[in-house]
Protein backbone atom coordinates (compact mmCIF):
# COMPACT_ATOMS: atom_id res chain seq x y z
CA UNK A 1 -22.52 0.02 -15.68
CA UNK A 2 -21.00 -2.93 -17.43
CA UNK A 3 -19.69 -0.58 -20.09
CA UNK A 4 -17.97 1.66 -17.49
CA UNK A 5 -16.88 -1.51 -15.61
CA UNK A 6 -15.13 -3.00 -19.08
CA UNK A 7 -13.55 0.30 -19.78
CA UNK A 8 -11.84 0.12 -16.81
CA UNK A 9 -10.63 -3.24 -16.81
CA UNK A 10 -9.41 -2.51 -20.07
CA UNK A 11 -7.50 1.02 -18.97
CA UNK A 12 -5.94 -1.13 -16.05
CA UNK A 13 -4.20 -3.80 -18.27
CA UNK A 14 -2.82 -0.83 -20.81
CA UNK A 15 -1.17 0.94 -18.38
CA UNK A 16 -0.12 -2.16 -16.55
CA UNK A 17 1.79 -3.55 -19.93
CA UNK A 18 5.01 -5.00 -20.44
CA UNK A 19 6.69 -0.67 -20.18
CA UNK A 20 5.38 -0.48 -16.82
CA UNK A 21 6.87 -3.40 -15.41
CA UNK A 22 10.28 -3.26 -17.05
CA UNK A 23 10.21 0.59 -15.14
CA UNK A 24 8.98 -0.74 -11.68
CA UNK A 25 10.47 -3.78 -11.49
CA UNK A 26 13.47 -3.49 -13.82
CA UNK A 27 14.22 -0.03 -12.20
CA UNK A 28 13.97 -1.45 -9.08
CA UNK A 29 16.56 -4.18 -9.62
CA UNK A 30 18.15 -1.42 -11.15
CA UNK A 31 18.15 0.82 -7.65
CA UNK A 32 18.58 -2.45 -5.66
CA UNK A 33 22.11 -2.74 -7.61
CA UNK A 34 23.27 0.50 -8.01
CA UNK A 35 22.88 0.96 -3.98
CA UNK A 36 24.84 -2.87 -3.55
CA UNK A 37 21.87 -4.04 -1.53
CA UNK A 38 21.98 -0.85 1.14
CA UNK A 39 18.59 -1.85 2.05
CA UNK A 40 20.02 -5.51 3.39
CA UNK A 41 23.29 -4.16 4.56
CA UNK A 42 21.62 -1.35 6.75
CA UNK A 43 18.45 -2.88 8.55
CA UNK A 44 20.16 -2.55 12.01
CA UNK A 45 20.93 1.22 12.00
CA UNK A 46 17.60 1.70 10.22
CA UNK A 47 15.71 0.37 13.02
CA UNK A 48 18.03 2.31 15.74
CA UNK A 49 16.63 5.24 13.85
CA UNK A 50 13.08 4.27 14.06
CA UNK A 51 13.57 3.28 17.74
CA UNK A 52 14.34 7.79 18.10
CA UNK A 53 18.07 7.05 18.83
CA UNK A 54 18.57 10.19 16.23
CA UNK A 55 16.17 12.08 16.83
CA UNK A 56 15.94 16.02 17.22
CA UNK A 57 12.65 17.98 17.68
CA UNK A 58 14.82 20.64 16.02
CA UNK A 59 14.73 19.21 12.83
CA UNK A 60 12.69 20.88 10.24
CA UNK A 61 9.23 18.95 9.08
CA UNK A 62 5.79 18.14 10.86
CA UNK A 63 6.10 14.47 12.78
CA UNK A 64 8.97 11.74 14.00
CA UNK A 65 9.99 9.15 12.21
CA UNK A 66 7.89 6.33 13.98
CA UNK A 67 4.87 8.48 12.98
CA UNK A 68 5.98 8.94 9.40
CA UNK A 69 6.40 5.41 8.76
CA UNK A 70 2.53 4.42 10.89
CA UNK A 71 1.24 6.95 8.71
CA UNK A 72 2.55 5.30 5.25
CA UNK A 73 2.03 1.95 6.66
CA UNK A 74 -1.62 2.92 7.69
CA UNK A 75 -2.14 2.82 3.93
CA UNK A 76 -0.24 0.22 2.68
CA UNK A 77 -0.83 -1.95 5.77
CA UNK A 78 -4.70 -2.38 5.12
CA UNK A 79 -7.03 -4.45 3.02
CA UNK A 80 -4.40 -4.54 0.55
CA UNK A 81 -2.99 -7.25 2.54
CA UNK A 82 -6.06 -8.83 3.26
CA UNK A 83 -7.97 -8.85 0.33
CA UNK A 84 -5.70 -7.80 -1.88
CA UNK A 85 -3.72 -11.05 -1.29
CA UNK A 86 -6.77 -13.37 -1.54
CA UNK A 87 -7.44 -11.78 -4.50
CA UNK A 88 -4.12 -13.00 -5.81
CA UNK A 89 -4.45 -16.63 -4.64
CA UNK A 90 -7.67 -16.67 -6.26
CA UNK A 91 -6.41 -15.76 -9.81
CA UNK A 92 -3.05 -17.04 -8.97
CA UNK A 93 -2.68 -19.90 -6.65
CA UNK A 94 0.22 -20.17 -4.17
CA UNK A 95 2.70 -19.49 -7.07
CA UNK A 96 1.32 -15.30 -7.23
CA UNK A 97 2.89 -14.95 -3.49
CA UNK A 98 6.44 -15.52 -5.04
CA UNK A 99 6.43 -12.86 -7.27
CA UNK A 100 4.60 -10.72 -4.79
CA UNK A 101 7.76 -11.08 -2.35
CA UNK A 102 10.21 -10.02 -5.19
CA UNK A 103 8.24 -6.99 -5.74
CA UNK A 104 8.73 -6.72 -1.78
CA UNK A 105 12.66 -7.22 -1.73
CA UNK A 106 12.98 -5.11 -4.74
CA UNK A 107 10.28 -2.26 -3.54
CA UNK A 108 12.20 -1.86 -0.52
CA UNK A 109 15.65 -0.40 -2.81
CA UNK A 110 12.96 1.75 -4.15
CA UNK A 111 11.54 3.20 -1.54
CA UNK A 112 14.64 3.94 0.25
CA UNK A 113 15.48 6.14 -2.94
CA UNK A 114 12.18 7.78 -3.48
CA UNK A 115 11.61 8.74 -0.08
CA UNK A 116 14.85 10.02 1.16
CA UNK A 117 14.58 12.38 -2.04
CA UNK A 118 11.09 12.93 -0.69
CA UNK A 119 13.47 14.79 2.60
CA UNK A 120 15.97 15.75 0.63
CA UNK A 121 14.15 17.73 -1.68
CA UNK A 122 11.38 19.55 -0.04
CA UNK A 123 9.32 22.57 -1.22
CA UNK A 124 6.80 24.99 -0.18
CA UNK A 125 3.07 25.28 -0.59
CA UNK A 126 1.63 28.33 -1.65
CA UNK A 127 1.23 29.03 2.44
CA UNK A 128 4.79 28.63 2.60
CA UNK A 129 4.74 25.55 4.49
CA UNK A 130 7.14 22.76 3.70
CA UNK A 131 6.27 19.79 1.99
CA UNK A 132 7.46 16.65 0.90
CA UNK A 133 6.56 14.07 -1.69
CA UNK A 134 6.90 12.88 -5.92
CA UNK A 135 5.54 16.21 -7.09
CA UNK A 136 8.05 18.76 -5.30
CA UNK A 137 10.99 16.53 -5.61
CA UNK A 138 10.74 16.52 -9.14
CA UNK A 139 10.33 20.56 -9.00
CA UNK A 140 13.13 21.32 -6.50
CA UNK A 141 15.19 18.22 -7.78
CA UNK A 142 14.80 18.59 -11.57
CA UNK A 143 13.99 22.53 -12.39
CA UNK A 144 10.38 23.97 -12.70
CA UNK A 145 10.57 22.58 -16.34
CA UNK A 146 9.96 19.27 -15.16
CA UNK A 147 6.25 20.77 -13.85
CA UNK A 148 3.99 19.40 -15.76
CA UNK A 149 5.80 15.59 -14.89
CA UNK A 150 4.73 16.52 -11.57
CA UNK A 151 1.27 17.71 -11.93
CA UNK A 152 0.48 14.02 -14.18
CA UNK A 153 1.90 13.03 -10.76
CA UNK A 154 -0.06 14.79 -8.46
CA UNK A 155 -3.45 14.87 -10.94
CA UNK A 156 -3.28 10.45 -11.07
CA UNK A 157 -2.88 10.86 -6.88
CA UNK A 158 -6.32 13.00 -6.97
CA UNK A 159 -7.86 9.28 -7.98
CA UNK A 160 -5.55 7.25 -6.61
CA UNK A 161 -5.67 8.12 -3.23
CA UNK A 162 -9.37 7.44 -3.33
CA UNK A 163 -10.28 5.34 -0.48
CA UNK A 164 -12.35 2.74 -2.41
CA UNK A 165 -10.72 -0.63 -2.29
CA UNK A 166 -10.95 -0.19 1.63
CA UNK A 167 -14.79 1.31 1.65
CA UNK A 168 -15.50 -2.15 -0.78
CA UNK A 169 -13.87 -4.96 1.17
CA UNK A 170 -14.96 -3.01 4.53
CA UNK A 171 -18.46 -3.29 3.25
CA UNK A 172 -18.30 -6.75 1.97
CA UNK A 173 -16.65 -7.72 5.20
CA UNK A 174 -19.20 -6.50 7.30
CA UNK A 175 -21.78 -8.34 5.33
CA UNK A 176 -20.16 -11.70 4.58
CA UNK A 177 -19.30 -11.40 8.61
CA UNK A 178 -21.59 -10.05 10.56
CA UNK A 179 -24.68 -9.77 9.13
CA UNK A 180 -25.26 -12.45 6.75
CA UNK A 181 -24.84 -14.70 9.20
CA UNK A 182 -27.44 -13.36 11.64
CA UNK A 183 -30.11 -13.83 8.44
CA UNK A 184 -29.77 -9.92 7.71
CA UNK A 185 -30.37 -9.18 4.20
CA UNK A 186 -27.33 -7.31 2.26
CA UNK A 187 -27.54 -5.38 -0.50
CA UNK A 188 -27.59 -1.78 -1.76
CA UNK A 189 -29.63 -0.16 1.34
CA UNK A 190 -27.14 -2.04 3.64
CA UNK A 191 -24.19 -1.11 1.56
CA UNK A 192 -24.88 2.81 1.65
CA UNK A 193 -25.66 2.58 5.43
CA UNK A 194 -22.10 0.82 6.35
CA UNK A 195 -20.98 3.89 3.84
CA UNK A 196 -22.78 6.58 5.23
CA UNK A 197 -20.96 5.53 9.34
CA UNK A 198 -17.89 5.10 7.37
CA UNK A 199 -18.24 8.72 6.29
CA UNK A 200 -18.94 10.71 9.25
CA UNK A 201 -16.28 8.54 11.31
CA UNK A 202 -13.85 9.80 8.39
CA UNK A 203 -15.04 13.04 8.28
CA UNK A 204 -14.41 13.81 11.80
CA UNK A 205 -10.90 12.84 12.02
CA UNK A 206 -9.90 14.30 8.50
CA UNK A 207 -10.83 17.64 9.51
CA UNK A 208 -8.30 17.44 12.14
CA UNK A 209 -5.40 17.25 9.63
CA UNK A 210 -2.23 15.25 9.75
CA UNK A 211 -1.37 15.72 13.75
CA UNK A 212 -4.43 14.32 14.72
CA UNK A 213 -3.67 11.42 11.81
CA UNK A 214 -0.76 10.70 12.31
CA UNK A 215 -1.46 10.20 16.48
CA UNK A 216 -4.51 8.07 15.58
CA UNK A 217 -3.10 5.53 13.45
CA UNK A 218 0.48 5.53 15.23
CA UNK A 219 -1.33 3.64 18.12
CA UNK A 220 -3.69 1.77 15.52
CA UNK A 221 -1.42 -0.02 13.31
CA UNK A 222 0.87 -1.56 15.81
CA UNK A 223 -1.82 -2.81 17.46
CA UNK A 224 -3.48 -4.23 14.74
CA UNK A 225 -0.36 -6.05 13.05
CA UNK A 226 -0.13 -7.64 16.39
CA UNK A 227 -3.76 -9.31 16.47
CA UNK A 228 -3.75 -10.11 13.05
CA UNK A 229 0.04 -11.64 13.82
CA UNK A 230 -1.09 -13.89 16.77
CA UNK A 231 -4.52 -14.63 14.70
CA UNK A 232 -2.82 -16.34 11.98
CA UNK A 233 -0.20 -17.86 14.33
CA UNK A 234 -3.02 -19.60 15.82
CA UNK A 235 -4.47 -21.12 12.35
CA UNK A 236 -0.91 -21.78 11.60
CA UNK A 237 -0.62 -24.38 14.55
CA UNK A 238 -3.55 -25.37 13.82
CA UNK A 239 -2.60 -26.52 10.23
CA UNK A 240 1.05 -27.31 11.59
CA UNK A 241 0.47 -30.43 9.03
CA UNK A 242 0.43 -28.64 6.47
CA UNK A 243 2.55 -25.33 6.34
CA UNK A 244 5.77 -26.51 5.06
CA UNK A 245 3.87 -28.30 2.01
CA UNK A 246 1.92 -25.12 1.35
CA UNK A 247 5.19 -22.86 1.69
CA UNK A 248 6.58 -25.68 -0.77
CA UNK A 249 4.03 -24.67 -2.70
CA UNK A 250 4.86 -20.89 -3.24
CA UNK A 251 7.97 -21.46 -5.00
CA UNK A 252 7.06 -24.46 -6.82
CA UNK A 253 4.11 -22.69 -8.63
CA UNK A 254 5.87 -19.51 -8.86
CA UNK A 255 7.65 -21.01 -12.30
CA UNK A 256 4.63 -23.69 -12.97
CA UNK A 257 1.62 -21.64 -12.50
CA UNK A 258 -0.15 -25.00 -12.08
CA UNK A 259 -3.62 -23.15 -10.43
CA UNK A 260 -3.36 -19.80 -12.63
CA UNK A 261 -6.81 -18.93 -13.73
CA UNK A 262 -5.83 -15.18 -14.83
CA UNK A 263 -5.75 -14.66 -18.51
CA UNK A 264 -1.80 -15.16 -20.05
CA UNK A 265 -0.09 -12.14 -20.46
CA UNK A 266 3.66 -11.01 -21.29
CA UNK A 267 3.52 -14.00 -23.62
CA UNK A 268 1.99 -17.01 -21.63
CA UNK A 269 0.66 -18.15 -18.20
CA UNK A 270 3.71 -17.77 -16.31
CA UNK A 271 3.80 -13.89 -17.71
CA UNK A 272 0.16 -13.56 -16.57
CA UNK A 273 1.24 -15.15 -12.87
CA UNK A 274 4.23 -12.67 -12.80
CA UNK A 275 2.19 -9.88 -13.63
CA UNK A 276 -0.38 -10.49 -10.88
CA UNK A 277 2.18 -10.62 -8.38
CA UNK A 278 3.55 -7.30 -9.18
CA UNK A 279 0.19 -5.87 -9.66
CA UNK A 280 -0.71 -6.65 -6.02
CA UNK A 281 2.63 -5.88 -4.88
CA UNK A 282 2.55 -2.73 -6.08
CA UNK A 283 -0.93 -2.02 -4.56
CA UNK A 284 0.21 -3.72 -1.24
CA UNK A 285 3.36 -1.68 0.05
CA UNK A 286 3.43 0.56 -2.83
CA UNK A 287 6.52 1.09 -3.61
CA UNK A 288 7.64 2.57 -6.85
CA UNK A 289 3.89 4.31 -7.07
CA UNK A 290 4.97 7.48 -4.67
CA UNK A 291 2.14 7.78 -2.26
CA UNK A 292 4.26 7.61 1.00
CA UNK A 293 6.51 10.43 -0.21
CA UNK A 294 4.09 12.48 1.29
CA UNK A 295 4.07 11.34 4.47
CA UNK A 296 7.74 10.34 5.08
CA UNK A 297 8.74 13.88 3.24
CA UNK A 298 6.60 15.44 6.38
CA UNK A 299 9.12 14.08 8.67
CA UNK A 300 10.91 16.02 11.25
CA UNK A 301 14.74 15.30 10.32
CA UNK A 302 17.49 17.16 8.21
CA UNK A 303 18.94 13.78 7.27
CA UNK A 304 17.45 12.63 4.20
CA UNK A 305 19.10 9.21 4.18
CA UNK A 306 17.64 8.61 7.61
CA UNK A 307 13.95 8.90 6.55
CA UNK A 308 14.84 6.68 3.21
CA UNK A 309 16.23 3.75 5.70
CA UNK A 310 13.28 4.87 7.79
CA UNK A 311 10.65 4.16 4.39
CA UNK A 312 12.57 1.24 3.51
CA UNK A 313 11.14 -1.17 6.34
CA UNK A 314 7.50 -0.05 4.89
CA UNK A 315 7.91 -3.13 2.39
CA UNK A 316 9.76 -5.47 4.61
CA UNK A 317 6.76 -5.20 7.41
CA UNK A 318 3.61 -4.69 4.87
CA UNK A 319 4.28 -7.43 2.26
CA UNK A 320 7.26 -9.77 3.38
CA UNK A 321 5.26 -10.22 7.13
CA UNK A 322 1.94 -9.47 6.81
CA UNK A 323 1.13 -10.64 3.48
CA UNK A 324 2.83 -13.46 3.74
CA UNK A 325 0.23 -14.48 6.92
CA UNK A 326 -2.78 -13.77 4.98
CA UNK A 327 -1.46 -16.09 2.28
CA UNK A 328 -0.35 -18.90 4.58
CA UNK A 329 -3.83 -18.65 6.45
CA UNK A 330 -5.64 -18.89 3.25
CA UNK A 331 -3.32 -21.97 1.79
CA UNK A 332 -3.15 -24.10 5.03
CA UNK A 333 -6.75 -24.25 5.64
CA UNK A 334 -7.97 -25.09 1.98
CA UNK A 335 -10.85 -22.26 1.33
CA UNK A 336 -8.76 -21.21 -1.85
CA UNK A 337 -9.46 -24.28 -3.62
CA UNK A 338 -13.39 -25.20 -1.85
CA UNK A 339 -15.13 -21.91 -2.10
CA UNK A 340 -16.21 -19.70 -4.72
CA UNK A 341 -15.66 -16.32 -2.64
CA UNK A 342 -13.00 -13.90 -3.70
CA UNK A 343 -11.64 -10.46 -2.07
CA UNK A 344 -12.00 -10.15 1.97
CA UNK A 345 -14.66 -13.26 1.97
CA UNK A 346 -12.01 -16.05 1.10
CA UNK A 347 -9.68 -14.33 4.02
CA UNK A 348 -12.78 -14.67 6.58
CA UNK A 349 -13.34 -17.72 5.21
CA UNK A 350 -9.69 -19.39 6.31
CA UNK A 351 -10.42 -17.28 9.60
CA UNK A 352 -13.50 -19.26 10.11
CA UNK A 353 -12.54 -22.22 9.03
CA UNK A 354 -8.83 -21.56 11.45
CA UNK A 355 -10.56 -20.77 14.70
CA UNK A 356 -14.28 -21.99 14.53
CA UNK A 357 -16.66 -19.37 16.34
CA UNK A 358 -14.63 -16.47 16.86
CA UNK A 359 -11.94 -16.18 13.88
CA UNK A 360 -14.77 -14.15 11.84
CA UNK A 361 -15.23 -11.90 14.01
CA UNK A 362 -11.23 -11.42 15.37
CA UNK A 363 -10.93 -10.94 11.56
CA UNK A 364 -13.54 -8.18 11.33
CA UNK A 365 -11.77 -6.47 14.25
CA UNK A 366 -8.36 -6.30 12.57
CA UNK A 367 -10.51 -5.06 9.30
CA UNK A 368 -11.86 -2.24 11.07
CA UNK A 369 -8.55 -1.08 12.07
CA UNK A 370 -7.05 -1.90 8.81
CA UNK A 371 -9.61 -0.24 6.62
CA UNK A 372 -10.10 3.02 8.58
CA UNK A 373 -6.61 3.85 9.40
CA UNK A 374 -6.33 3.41 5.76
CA UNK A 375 -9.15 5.88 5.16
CA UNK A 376 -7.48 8.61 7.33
CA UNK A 377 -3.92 8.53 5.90
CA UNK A 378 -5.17 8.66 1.86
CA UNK A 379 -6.82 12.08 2.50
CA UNK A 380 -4.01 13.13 3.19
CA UNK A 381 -2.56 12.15 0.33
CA UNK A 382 -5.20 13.42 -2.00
CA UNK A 383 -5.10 17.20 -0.05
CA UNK A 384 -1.48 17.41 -0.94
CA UNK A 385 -1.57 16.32 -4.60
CA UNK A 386 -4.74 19.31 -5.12
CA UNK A 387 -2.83 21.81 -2.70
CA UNK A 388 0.67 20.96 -5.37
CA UNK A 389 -2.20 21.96 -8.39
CA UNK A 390 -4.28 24.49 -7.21
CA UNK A 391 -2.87 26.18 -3.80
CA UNK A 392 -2.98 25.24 -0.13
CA UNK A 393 -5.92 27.25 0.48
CA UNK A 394 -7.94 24.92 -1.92
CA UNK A 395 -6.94 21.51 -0.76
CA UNK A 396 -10.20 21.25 1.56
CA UNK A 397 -12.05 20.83 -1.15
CA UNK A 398 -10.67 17.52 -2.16
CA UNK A 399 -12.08 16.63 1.36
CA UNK A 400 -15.85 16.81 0.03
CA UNK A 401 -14.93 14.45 -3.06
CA UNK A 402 -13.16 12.12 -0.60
CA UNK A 403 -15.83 11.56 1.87
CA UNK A 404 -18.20 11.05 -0.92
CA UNK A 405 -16.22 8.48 -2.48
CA UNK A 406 -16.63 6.39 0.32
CA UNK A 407 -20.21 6.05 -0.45
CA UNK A 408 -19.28 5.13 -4.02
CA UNK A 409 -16.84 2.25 -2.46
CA UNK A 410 -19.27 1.16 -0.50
CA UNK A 411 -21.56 0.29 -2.82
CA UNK A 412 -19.96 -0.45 -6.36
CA UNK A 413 -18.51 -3.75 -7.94
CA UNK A 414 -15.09 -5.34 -6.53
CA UNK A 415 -13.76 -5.22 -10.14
CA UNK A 416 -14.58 -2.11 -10.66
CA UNK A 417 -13.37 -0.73 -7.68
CA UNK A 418 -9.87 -2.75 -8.02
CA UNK A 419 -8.92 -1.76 -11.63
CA UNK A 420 -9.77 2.03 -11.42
CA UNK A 421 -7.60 1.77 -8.24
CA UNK A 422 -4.82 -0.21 -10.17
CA UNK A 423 -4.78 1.81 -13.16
CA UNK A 424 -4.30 5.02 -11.33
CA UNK A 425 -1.58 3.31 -9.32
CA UNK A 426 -0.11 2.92 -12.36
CA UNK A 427 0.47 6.33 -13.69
CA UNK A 428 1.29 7.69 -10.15
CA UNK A 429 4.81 4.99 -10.70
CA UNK A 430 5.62 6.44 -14.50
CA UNK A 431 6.64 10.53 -12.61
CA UNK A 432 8.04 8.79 -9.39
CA UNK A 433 10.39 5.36 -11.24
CA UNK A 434 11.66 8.34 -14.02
CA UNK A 435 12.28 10.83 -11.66
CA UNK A 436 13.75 8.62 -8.87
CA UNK A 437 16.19 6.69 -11.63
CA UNK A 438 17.46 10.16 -12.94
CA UNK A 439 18.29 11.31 -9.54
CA UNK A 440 19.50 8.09 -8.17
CA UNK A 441 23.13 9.32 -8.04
CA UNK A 442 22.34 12.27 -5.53
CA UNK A 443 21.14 10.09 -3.23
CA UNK A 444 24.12 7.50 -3.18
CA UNK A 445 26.12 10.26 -3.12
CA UNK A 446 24.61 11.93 0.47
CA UNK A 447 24.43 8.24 1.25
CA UNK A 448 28.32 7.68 1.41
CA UNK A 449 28.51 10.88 3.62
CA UNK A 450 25.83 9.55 6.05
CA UNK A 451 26.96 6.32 6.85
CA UNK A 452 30.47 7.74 7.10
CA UNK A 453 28.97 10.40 10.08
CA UNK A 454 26.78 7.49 11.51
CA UNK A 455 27.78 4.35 11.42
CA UNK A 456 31.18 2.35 12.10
């Protein structure tokens, strides 16, 4: 298992070398330029849309907009901001958050592009249903001769829409939580036990498909960014002391990488810091990688500028807000630099240590929530990539590997878990950054027309 768990690790930092982030990040800048900052300029209108101001049960595609963007957020919104982000701090220190934000600022250019190509390119299944997301765009966008860039697409989704990162921290949650602290002893049986309920709560609401999805999680996630919001609000005022040194502190060690304890990469420590940042950005909101083209390109609306503006917040919400509060919670109340824990455990740690007695188990609450609205949204993700390869009448079948996965999450290695994840991440953004950058101009070019029709 060591073997396997080194050979992982080591296909993780390949793929995450200096080519991949000059694509993601330096084609994001890129998009963030070419568009002069549309993503900044247009954050009023694109929340009018959101609110259903434009909307028209007319339009073409399966849900609104409000339940496109719960579903994407479902999955980037999740223990990617939780654990994720304490694993950052860990390697990192307060300097990681920094370059996690410009992933953020930049991701949200991308996304705007990727996902209003996601509308304005749609195809059909082999049903004849239509679909949306990095595999047809390139199809319908680029000519069938771009295929096979869209099957590495949709054949790196198969794995990368794996819900193990959530099963893991879930799992450890639940045991560093609840029952470690009632003398309960953890450990494998334990582990495949939390996996096993995980399953057959996923399993039921899978089979239901994306309606009953995208309904679920529209009333979960606002819900839960609103507990976890007043939560750290709470340890914030606690800490009042405190915050503006630690904030301080985010820019500060953004350029020293004074607590970096990551190995250097991209030619030093600072490279190492940067590329941590990125890494985690990337597997927080996920722009750049492609995995909410599916969702928002299942959108009802014939205006494919909308949905991008609609995608856009995605970033903004995921990593600028909620990221931000699991980093502040961990800083203010010291557990980064006084415990040895890593992953979800240093978050429930600064919970605990925030609001004595119950901040555990608020915590847990908000994991729950997190982690399982997560869980519904990535089978969808991983039924569309095998439905693009092998036909709509086959995609069930990815179902069955997806539900057993979770009993792999539950029970495997952290690092493990976290590189396969990343390195799959990884090849999903090579299709969707190429594609997106070659067809950049179309959408700047329906962009001018939009805004012309919609907005003063």
């Amino acid at each position: 298992m060591s073997q396997i768990d080194e050979f992982i690790a080591d296909f993780a930092s390949l793929v995450w070398g200096i080519p991949l982030v000059i694509l993601l990040i330096g084609g994001g800048i890129f998009l963030l330029i070419y568009s002069r900052f549309l993503p900044f300029r247009y954050l009023g209108h694109s929340v009018e849309v959101l609110r259903g101001k434009y909307n028209n049960p007319d339009d073409p595609g399966d849900i609104n907009h409000f339940q496109a963007l719960s579903t994407a957020l479902s999955s980037t919104v999740g223990m990617g901001n939780i654990a994720g982000v304490a694993v950052a701090i860990a390697v990192g220190g307060p300097g990681a958050i920094f370059w996690l934000w410009v992933s953020a600022v930049v991701g949200m250019a991308t996304k705007f592009f990727t996902n209003s190509l996601a509308v304005m390119y749609r195809g059909k299944d082999t049903e004849g249903k239509i679909q949306g997301g990095v595999m047809y765009f390139i199809v319908e966008g680029l000519g069938k001769k771009w295929k096979p860039l869209a099957a590495f697409f949709a054949i790196a989704g198969l794995v990368g829409a794996l819900p193990v990162f959530n099963v893991n921290q879930l799992t450890q949650a639940i045991n560093y939580i609840l029952l470690e602290p009632n003398n309960i002893e953890t450990g494998f049986t334990t582990s495949l036990i939390i996996g096993i309920i995980l399953t057959l709560i996923t399993t039921v609401v899978i089979i239901g498909g994306l309606d009953r999805i995208s309904k679920t999680v529209s009333k979960l996630v606002p819900a839960m960014v609103v507990l976890y919001f007043v939560s750290v609000l709470v340890i914030l005022f606690v800490n009042y002391d405190v915050v503006f040194h630690y904030f301080g502190m985010i820019f500060t060690d953004a350029f020293a990488a004074n607590n970096y304890k990551g190995d250097p990469l991209l030619g030093g420590v600072l490279g190492g810091l940067i590329l941590l940042g990125i890494r985690r950005g990337a597997f927080s909101n996920e722009a750049g990688i492609g995995t909410a083209t599916m969702a928002h390109g299942a959108s009802k609306t014939s205006e494919p500028i909308r949905e991008g503006l609609i995608a856009m917040l995605g970033p903004a919400i995921d990593t600028l807000v909620v990221c931000t509060l699991t980093a502040m919670a961990i800083l203010v109340t010291g557990v980064w630099q006084s415990t040895d824990v890593n992953g979800v455990s240093l978050t429930a740690a600064a919970f605990d240590q925030g609001i004595p007695y119950v901040g555990n188990y608020v915590l847990l609450l908000c994991i729950l929530a997190f982690s399982i609205s997560s869980l519904f949204s990535y089978s969808y993700y991983g039924t569309k990539c095998l439905s693009f390869l092998l036909g709509a009448k086959n995609k069930k079948y990815y179902n069955y590997v997806y539900v057993l996965s979770i009993i792999v999450g539950a029970t495997t290695s952290l690092s493990f878990i976290l590189n396969l994840i990343d390195g799959f991440f990884a090849l999903m953004a090579i299709p969707t950054m190429i594609s997106t950058l070659i067809m950049a101009p179309r959408v700047m070019k329906a962009a001018k027309i939009y805004f012309k029709k919609y907005t003063p």
